[in-house]
N, C-alpha and C. Protein backbone atom coordinates (compact mmCIF):
# COMPACT_ATOMS: atom_id res chain seq x y z
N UNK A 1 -17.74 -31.25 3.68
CA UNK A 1 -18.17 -31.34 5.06
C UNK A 1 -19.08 -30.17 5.39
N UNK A 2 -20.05 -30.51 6.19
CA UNK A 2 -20.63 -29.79 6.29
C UNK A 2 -20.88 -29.55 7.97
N UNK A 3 -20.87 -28.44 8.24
CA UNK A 3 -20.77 -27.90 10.13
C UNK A 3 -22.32 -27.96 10.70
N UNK A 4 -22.32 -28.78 11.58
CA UNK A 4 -23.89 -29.32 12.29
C UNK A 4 -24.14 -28.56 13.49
N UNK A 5 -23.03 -28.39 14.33
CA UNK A 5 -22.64 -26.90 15.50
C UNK A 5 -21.14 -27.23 16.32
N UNK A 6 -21.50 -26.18 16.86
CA UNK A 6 -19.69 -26.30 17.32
C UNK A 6 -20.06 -26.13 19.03
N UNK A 7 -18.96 -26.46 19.58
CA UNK A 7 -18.56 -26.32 20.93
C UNK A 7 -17.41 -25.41 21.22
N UNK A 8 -17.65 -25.13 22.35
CA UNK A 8 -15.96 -24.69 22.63
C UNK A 8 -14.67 -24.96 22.49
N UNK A 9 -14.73 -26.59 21.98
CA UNK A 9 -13.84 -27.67 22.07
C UNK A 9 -13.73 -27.98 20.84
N UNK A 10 -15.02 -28.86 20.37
CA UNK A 10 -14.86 -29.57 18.97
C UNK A 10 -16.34 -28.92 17.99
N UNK A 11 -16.68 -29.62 16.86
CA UNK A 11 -17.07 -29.53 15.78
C UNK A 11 -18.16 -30.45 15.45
N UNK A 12 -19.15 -30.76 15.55
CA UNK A 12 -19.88 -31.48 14.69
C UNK A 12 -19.72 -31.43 13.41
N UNK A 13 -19.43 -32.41 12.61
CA UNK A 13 -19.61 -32.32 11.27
C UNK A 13 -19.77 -33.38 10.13
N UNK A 14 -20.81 -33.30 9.52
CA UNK A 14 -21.33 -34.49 8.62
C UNK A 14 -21.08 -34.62 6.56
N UNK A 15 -20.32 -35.54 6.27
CA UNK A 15 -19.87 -35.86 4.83
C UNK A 15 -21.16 -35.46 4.01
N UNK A 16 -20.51 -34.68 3.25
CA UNK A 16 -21.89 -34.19 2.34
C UNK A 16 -21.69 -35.52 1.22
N UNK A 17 -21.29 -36.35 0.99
CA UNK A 17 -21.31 -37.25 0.27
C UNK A 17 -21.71 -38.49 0.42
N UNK A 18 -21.65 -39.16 2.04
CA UNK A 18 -21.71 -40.05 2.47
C UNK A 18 -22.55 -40.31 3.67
N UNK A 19 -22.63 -38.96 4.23
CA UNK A 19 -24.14 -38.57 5.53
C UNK A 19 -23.40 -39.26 6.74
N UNK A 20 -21.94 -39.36 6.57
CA UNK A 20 -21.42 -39.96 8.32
C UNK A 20 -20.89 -38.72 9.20
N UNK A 21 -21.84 -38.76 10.58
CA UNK A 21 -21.16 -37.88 11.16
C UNK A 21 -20.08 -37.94 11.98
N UNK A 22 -19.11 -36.81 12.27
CA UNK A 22 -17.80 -36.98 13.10
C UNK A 22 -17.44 -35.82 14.20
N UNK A 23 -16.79 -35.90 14.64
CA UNK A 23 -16.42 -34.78 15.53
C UNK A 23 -14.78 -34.22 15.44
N UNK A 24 -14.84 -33.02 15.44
CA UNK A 24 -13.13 -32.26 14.91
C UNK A 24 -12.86 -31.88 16.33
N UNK A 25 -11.93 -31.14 16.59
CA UNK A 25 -11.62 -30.37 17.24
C UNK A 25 -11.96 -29.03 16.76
N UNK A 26 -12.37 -27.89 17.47
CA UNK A 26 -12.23 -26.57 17.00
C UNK A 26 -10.64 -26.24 16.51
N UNK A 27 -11.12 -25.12 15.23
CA UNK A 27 -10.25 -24.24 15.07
C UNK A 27 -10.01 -23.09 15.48
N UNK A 28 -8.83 -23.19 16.57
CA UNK A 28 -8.71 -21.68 17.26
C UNK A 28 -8.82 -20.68 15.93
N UNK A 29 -9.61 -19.62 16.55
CA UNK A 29 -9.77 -18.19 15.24
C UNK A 29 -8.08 -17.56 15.82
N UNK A 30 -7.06 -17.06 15.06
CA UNK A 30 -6.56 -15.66 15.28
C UNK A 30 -6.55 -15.15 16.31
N UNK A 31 -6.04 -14.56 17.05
CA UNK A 31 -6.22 -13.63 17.90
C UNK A 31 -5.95 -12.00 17.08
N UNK A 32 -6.42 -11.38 16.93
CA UNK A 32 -6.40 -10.11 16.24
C UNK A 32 -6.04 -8.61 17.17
N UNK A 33 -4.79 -8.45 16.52
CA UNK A 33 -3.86 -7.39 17.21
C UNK A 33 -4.15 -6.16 16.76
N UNK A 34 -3.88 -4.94 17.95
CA UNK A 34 -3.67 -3.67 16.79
C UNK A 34 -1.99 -3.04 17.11
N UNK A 35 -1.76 -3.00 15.71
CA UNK A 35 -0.27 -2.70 15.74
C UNK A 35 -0.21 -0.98 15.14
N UNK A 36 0.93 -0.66 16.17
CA UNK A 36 1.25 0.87 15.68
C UNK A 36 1.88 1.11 14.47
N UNK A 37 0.98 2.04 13.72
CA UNK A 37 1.16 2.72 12.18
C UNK A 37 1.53 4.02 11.84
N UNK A 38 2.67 4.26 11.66
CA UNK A 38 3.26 5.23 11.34
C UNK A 38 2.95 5.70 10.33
N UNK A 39 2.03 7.04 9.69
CA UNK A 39 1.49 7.28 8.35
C UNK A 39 1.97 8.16 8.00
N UNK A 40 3.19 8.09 7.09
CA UNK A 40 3.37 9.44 5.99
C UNK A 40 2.67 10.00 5.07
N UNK A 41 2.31 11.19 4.88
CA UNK A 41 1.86 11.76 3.63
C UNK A 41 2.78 13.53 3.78
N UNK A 42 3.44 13.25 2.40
CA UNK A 42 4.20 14.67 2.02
C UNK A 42 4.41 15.19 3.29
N UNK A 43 5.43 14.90 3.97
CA UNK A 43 6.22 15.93 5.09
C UNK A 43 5.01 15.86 6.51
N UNK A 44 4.60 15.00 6.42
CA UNK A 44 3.88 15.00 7.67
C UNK A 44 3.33 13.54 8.29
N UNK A 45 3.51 13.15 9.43
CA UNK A 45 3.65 11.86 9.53
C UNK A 45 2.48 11.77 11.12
N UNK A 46 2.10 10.55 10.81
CA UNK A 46 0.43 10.89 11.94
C UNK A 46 0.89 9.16 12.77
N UNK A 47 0.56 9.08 14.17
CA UNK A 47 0.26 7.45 14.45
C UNK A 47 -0.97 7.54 14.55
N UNK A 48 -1.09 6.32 13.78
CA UNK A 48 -2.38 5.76 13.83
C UNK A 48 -2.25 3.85 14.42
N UNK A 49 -3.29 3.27 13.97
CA UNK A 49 -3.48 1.35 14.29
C UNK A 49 -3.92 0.83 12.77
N UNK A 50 -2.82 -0.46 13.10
CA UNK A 50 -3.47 -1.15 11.99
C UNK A 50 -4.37 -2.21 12.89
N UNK A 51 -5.09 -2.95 11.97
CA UNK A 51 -5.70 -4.47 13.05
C UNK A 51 -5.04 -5.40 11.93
N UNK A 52 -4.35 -6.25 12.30
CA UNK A 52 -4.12 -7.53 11.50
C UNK A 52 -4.07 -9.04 12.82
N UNK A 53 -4.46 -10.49 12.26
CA UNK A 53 -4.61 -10.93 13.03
C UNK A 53 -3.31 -11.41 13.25
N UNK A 54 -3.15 -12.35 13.93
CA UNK A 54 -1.88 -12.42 15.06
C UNK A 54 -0.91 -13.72 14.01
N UNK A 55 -1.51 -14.50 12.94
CA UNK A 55 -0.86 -15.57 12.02
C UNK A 55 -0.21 -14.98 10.84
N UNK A 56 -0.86 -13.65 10.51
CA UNK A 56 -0.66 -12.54 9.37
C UNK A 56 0.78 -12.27 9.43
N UNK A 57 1.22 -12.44 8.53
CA UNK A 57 2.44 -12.11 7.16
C UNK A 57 2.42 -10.70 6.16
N UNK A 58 2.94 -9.78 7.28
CA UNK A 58 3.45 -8.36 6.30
C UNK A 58 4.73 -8.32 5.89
N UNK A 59 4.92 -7.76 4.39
CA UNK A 59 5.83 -7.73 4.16
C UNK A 59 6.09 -6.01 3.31
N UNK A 60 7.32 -5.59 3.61
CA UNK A 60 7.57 -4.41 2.85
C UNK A 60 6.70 -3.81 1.27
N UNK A 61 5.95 -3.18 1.24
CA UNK A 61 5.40 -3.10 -0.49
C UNK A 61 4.02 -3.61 -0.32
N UNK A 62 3.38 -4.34 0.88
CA UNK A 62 1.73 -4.60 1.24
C UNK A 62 1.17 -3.36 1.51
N UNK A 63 -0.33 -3.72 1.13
CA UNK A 63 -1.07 -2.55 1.36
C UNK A 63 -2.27 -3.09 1.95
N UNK A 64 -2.40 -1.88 2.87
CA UNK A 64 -3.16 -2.23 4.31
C UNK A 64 -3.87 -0.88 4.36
N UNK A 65 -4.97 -1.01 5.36
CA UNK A 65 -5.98 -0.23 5.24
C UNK A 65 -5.32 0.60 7.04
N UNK A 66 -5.08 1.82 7.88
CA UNK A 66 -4.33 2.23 8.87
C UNK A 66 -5.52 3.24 9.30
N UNK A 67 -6.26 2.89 10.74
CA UNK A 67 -7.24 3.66 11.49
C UNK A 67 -6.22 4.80 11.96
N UNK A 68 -6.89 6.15 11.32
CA UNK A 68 -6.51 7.49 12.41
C UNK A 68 -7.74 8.21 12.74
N UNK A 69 -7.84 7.26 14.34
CA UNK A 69 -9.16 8.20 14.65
C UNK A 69 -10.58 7.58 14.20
N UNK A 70 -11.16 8.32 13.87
CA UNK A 70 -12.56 8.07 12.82
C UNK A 70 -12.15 7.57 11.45
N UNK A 71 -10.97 8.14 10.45
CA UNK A 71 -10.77 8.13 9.58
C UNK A 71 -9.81 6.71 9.21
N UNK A 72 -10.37 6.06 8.03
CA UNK A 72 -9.55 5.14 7.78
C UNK A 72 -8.65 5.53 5.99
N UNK A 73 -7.64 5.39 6.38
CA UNK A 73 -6.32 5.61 4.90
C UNK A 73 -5.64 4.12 4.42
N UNK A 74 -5.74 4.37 3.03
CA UNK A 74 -5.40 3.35 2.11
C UNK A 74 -3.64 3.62 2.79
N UNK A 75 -2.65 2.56 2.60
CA UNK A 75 -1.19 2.45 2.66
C UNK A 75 -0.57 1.60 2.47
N UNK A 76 0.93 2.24 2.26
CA UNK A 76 1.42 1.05 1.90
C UNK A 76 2.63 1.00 2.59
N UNK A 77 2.90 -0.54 3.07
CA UNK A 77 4.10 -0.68 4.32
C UNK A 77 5.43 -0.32 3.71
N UNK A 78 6.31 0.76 4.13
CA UNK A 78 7.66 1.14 3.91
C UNK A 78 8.58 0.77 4.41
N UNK A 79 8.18 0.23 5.62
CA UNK A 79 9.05 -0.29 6.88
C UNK A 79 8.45 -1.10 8.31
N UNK A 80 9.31 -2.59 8.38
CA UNK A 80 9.03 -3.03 9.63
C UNK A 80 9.56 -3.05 10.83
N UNK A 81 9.08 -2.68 12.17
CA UNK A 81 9.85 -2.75 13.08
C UNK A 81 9.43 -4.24 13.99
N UNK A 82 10.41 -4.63 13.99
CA UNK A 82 10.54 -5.56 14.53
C UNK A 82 10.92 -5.88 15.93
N UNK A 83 11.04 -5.47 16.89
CA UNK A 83 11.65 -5.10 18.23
C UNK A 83 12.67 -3.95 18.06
N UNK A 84 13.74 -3.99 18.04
CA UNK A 84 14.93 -3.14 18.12
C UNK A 84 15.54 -3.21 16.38
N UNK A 85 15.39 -3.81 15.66
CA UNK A 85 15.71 -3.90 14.20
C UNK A 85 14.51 -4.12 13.33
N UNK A 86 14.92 -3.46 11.93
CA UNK A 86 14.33 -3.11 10.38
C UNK A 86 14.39 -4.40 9.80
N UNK A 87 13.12 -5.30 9.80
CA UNK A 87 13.22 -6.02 8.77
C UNK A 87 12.05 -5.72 7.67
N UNK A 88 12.25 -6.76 6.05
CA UNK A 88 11.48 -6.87 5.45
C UNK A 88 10.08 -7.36 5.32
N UNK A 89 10.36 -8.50 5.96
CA UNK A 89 8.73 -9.77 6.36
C UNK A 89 8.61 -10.07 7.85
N UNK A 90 7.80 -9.66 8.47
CA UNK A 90 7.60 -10.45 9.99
C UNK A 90 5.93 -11.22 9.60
N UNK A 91 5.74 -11.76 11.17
CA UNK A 91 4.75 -12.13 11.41
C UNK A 91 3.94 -11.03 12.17
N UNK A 92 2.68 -10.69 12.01
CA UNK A 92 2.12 -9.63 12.81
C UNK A 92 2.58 -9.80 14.46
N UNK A 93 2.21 -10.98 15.13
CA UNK A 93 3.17 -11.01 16.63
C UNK A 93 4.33 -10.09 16.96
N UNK A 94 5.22 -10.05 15.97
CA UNK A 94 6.76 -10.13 16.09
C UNK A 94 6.98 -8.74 15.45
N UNK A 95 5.57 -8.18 15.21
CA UNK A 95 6.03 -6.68 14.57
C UNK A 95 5.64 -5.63 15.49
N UNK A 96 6.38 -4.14 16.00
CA UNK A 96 6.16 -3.79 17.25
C UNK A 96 5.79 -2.12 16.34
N UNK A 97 6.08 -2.04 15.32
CA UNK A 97 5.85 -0.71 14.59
C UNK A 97 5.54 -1.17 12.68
N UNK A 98 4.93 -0.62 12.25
CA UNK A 98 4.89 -0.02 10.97
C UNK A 98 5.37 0.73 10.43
N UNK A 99 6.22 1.20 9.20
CA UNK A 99 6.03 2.70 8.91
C UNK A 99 5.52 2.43 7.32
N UNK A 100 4.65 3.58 7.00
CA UNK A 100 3.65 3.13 6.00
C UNK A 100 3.68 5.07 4.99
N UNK A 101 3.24 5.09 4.08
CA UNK A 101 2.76 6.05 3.21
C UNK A 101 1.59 5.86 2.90
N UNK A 102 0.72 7.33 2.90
CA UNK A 102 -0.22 7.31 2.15
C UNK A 102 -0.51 7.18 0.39
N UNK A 103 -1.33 6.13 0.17
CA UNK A 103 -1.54 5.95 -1.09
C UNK A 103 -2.97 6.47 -1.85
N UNK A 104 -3.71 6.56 -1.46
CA UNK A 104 -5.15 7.20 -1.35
C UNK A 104 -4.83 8.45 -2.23
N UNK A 105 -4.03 9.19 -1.96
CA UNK A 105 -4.19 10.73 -2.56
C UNK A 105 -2.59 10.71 -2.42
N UNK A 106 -1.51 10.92 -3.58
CA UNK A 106 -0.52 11.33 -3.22
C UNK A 106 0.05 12.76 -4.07
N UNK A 107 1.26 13.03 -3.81
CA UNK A 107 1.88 14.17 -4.59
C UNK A 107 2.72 13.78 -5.62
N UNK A 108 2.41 14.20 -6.95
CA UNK A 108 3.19 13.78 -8.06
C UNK A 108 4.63 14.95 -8.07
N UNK A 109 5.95 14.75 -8.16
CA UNK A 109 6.88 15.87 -8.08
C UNK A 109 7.15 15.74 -9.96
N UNK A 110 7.15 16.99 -10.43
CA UNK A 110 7.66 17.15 -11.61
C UNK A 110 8.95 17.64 -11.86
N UNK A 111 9.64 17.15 -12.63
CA UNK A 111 10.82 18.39 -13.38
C UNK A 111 10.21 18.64 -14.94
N UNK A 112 10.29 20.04 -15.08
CA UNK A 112 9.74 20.14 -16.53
C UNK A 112 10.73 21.55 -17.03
N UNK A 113 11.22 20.65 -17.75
CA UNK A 113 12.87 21.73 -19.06
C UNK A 113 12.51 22.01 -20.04
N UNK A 114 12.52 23.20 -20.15
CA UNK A 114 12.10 23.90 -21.26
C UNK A 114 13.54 24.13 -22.61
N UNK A 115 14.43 23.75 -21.90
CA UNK A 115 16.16 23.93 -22.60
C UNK A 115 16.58 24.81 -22.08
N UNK A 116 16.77 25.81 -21.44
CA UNK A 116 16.99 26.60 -20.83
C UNK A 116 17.08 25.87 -18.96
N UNK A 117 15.86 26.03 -18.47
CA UNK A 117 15.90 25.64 -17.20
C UNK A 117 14.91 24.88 -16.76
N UNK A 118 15.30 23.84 -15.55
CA UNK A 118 13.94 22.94 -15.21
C UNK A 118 13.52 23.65 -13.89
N UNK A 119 12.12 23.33 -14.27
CA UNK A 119 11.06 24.13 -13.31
C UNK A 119 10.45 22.98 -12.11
N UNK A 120 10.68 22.75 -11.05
CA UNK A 120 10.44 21.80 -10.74
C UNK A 120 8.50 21.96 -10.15
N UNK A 121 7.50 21.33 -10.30
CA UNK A 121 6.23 21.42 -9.96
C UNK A 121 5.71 20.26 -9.75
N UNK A 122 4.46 20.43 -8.48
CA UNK A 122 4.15 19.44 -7.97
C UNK A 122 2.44 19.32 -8.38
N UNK A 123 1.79 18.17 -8.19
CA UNK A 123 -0.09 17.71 -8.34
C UNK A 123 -0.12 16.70 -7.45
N UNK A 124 -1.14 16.75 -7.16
CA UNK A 124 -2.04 16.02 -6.21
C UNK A 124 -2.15 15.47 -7.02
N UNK A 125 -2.52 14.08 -6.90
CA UNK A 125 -3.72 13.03 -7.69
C UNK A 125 -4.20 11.28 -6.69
N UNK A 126 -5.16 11.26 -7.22
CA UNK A 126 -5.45 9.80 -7.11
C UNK A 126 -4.28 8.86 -6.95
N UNK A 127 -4.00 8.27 -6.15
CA UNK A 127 -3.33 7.15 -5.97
C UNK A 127 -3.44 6.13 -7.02
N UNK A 128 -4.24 5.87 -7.73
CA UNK A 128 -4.58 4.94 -8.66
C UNK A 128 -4.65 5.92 -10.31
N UNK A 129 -4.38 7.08 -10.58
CA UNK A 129 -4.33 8.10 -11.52
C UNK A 129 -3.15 7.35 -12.24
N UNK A 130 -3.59 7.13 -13.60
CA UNK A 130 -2.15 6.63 -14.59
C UNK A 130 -1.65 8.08 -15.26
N UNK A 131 -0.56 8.00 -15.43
CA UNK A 131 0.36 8.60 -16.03
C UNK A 131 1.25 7.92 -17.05
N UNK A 132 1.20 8.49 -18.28
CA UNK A 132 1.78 7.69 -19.27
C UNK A 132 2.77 8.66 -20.47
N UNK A 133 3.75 7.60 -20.42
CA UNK A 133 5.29 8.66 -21.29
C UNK A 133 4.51 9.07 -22.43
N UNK A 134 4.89 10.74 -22.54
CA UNK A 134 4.29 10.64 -24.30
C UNK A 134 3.39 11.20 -24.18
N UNK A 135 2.43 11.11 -23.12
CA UNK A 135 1.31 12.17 -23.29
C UNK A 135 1.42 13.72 -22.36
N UNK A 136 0.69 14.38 -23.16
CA UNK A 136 0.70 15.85 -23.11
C UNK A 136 -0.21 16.56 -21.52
N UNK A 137 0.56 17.33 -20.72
CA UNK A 137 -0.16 17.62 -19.76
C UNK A 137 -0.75 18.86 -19.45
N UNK A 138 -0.81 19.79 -18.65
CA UNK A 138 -0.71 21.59 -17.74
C UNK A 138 -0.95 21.37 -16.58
N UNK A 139 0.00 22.05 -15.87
CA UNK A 139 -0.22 22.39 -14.69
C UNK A 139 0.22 24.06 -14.59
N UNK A 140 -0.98 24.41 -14.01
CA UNK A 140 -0.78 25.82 -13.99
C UNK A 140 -0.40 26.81 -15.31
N UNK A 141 0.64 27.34 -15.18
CA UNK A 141 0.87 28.05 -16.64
C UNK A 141 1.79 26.93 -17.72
N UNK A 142 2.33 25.87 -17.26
CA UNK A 142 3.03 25.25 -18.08
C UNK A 142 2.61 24.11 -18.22
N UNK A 143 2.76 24.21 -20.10
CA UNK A 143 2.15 22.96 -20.73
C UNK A 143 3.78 22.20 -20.82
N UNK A 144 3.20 20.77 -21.26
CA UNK A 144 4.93 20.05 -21.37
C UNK A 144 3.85 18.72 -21.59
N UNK A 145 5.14 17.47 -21.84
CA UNK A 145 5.20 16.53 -22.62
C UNK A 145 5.96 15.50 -21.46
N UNK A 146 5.23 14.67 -21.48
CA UNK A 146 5.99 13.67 -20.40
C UNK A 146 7.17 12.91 -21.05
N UNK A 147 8.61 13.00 -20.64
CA UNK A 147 9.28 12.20 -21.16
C UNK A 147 9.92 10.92 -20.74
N UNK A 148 10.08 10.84 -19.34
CA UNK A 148 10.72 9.93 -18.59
C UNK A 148 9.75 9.68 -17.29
N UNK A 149 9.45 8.90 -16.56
CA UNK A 149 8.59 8.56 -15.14
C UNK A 149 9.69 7.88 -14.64
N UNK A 150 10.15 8.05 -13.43
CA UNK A 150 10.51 7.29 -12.38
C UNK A 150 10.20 6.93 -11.65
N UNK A 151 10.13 5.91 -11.40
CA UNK A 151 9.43 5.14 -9.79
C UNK A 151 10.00 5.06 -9.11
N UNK A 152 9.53 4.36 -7.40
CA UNK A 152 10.04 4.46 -6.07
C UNK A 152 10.65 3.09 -6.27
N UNK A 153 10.88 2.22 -7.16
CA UNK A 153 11.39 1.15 -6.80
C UNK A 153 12.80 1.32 -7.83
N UNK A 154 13.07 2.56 -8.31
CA UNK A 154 14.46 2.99 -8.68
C UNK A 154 14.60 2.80 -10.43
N UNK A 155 13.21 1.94 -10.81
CA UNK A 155 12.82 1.53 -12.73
C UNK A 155 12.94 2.82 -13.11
N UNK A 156 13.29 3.19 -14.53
CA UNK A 156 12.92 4.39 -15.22
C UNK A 156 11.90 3.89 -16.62
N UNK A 157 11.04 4.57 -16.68
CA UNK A 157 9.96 3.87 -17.86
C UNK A 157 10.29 5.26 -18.84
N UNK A 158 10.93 4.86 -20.36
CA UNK A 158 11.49 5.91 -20.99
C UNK A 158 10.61 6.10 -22.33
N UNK A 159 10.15 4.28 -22.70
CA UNK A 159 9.50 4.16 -23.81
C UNK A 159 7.86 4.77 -24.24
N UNK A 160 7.60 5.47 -25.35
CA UNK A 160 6.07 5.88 -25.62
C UNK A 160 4.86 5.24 -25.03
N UNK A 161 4.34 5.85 -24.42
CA UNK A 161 3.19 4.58 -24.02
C UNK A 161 3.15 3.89 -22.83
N UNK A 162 4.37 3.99 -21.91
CA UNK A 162 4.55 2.93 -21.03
C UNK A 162 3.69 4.02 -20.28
N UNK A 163 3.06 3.23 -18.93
CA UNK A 163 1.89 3.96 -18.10
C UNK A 163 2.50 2.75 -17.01
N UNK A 164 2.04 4.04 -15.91
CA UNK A 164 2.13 3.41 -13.91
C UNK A 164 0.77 4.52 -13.32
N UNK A 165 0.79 4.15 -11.87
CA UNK A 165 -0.40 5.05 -11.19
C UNK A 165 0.82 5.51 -10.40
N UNK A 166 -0.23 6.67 -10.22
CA UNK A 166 0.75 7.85 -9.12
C UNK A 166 1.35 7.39 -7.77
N UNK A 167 0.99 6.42 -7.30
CA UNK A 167 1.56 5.74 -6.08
C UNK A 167 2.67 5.63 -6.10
N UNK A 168 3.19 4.74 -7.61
CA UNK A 168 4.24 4.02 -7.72
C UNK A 168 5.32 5.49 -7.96
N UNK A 169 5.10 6.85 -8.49
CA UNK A 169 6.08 7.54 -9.16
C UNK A 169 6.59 8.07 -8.19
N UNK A 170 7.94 8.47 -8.47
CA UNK A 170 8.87 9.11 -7.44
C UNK A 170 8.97 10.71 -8.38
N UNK A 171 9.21 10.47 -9.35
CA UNK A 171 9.11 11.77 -10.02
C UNK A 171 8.78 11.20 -11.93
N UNK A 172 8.29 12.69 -12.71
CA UNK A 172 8.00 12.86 -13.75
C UNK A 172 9.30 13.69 -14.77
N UNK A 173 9.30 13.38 -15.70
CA UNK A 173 10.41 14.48 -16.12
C UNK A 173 9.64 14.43 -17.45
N UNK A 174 9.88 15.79 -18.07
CA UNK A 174 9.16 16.71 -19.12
C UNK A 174 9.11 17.72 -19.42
N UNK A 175 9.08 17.53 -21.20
CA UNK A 175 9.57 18.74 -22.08
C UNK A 175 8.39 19.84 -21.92
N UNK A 176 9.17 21.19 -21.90
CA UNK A 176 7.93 22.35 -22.03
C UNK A 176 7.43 22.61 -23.30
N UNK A 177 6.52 22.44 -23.84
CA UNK A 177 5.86 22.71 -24.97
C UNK A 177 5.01 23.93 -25.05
């Protein structure tokens, strides 16, 4: 089908196969909301707006783009408020808060044991930065060996080789070399 013009109401529109024309009704667009966004990054938490339109389906673990200001931040939804209760999935209508993390730039937390004692140390990186068991790192004065990654969804990745991006890690654990 192909669109000939529209009205306020209905649709012109003619069979690209057959050349008969008809008339639709319009499709209401969305109405497009801005909902309050709660943005964490490391110990500090900002409101900002999301815009999603009003038919939109968030659910816990989506990632959405959250206006603060001039500045727009990559995130990802941690929590919905829903009127007076925490759910997992609403409809944008029915959602009255966000709470979200920054993913754009986050903080990697290390533990790194030397046999003696673990040193706990932190990096910045890319949100999208892989990290993979097995390979060799430095931060600052200490070199070490990645042995274990944990993620925020509670997995432990133990095996050689296995790789995630920094978003997903909750912490690193690794030998001092």
């Amino acid at each position: 089908m192909e669109e000939l013009s529209r009205t306020k109401n209905s649709r012109l529109l003619r069979c690209l196969s057959c050349a008969t024309v008809s008339r639709a009704p319009a499709r209401a667009m969305p109405k497009m909301l801005t909902i309050k966004t709660i943005v964490s990054r490391e110990g500090e938490s900002r409101v900002c707006e999301t815009e999603l339109s009003g038919d939109e389906v968030v659910e816990v673990g989506d990632q959405l783009a959250a206006e603060c200001g001039e500045e727009v931040i990559g995130v990802e939804v941690a929590g919905i408020e829903s009127g007076p209760r925490r759910v997992t999935k609403a409809t944008a209508t029915d959602i009255s808060a966000l709470w979200t993390r920054a993913i754009e730039e986050v903080t990697v937390h290390f533990s790194v044991h030397d046999g003696r004692k673990t040193v706990p140390l932190m990096l910045t990186a890319p949100g999208e930065e892989a990290f993979t068991v097995g390979e060799e790192g430095r931060i600052g004065k200490y070199r070490f060996r990645v042995t274990h990654i944990k993620l925020r969804d509670g997995a432990l990745l133990r095996k050689e080789g296995w790789r995630t991006v920094a978003k997903k890690i909750k912490r690193i654990y690794a030998a001092a070399l």
